[in-house]
Protein backbone atom coordinates (compact mmCIF):
# COMPACT_ATOMS: atom_id res chain seq x y z
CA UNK A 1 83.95 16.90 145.95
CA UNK A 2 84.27 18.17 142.49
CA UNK A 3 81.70 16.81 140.11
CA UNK A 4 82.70 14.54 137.52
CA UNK A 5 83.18 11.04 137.13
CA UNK A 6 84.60 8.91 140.04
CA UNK A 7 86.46 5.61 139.33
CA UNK A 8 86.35 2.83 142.13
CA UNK A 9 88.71 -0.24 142.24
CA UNK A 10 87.87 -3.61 144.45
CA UNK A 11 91.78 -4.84 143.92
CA UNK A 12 92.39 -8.27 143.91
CA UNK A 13 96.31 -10.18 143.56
CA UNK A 14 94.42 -11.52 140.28
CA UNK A 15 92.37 -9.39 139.00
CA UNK A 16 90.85 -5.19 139.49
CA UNK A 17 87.26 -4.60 139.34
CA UNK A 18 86.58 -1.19 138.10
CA UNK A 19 83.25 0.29 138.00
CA UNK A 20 82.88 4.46 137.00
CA UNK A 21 80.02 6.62 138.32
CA UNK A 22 78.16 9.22 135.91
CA UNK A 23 79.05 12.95 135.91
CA UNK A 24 76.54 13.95 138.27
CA UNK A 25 77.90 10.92 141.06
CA UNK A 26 74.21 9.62 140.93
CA UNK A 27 74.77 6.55 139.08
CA UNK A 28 77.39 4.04 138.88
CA UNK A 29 78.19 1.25 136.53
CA UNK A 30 80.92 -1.69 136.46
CA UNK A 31 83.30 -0.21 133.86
CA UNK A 32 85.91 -2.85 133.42
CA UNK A 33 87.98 -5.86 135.00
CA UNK A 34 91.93 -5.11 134.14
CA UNK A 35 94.31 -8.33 135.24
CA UNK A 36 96.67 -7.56 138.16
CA UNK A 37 99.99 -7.07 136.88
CA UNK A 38 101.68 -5.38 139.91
CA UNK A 39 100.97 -1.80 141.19
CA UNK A 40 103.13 0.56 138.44
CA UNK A 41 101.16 -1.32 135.94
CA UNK A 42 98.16 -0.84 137.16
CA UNK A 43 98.78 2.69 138.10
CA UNK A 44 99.01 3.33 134.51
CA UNK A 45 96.36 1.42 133.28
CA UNK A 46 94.31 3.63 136.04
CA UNK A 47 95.72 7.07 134.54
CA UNK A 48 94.70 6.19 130.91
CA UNK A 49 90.94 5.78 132.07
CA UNK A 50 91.45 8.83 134.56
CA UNK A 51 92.74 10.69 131.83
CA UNK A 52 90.33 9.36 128.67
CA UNK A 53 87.32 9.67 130.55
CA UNK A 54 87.85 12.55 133.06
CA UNK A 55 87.84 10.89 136.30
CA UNK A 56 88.13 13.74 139.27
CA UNK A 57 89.03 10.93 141.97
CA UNK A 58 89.25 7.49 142.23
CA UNK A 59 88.27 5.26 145.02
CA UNK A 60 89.78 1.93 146.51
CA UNK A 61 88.22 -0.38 148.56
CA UNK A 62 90.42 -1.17 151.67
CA UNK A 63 89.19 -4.49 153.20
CA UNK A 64 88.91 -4.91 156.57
CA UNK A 65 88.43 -7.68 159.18
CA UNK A 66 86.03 -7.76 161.49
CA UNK A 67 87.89 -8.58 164.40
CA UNK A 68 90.04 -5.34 164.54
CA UNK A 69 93.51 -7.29 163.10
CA UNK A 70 95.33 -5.92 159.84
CA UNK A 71 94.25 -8.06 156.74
CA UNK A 72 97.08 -9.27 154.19
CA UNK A 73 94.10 -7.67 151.37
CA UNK A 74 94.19 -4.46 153.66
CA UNK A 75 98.03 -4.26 153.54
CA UNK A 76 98.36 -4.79 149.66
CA UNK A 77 95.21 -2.22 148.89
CA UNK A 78 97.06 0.35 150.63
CA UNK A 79 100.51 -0.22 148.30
CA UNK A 80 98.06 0.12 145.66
CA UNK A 81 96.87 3.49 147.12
CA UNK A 82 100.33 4.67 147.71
CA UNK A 83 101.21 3.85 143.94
CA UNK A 84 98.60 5.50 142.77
CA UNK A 85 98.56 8.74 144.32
CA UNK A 86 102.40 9.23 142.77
CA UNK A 87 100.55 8.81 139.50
CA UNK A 88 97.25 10.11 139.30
CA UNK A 89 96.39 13.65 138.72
CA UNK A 90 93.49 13.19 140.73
CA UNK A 91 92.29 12.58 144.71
CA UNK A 92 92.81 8.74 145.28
CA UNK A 93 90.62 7.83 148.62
CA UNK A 94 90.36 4.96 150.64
CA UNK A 95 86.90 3.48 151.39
CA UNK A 96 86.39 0.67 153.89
CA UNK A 97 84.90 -2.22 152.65
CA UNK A 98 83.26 -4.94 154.15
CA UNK A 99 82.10 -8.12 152.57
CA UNK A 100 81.61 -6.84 148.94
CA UNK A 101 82.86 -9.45 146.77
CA UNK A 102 80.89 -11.74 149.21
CA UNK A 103 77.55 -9.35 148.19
CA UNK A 104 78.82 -9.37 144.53
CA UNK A 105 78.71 -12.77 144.14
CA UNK A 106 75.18 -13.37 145.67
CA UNK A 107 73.54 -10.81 143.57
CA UNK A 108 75.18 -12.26 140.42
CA UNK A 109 74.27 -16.11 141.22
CA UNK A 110 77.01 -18.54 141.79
CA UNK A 111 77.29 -19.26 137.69
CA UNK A 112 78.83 -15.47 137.14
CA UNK A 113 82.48 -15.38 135.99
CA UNK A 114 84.84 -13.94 138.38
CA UNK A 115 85.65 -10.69 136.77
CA UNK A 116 81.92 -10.02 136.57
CA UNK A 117 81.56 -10.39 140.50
CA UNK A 118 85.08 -8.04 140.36
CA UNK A 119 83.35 -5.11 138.69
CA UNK A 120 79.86 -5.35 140.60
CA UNK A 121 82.16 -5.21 143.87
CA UNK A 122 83.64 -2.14 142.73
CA UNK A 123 79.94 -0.91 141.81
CA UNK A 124 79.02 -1.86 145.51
CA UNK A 125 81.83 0.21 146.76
CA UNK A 126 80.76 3.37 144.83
CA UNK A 127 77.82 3.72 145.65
CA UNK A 128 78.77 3.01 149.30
CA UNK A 129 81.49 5.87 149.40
CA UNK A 130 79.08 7.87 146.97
CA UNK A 131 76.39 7.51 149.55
CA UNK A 132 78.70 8.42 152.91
CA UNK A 133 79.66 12.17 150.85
CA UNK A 134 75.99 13.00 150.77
CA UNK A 135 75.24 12.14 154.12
CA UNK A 136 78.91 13.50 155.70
CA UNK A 137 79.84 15.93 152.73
CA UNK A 138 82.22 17.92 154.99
CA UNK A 139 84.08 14.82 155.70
CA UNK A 140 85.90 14.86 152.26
CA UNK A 141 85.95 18.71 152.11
């Protein structure tokens, strides 16, 4: 992957953690919770930080159960995807996730507010999918 910064989202029918990586993809930091407003809303939202802070691929976080079945989360994520990849100018990739709002929330306490446990998810999926390219680079080549 190119370097630059990478965006991740942990989407949510509510709300969209966002956290951003540096421009080196060492380290990543929550960056933002944006309210859910549908997906050509947030598709644009997305584009202005792409665009403002020159994001070379953003990441979602795909839930998935552990039993093997499609998730309702899974199936709205990928709408998400599909929206924006018509309106980014950059890679959007899908990252499994497994349990990161669950780790988000532990690691923030139970008193956290809700969008705070929304952006460390997103954190927790960056550095997950940040993490997988260094030890499978030629995956995403």
């Amino acid at each position: 992957m190119t370097k630059g910064r990478v965006l991740a989202l942990d989407v949510g029918k509510k709300r969209v953690g966002v956290a951003m990586s540096d421009e080196a993809q060492v380290a990543v930091s929550p960056y933002c919770v944006l309210a859910y407003r549908g997906a050509a809303v947030l598709a644009q939202r997305i584009n202005k930080i792409v665009k403002e802070q020159g994001v070379v691929a953003v990441v979602v976080g795909v839930p998935r159960r552990t039993d093997g079945k499609t998730a309702d989360m899974e199936i709205f994520a990928r709408r998400i995807i599909e929206a924006l990849r018509k309106a980014l100018p950059c890679p959007v990739e899908e990252f499994v996730e497994l349990y990161t709002t669950v780790m988000a929330q532990r690691l923030l306490g139970k008193r956290s507010q809700k969008g705070n446990a929304d952006m460390k998810a997103a954190q927790i999926i960056l550095a997950d999918y940040l993490r997988h390219l260094q030890i499978r680079p030629d995956q995403e080549e």
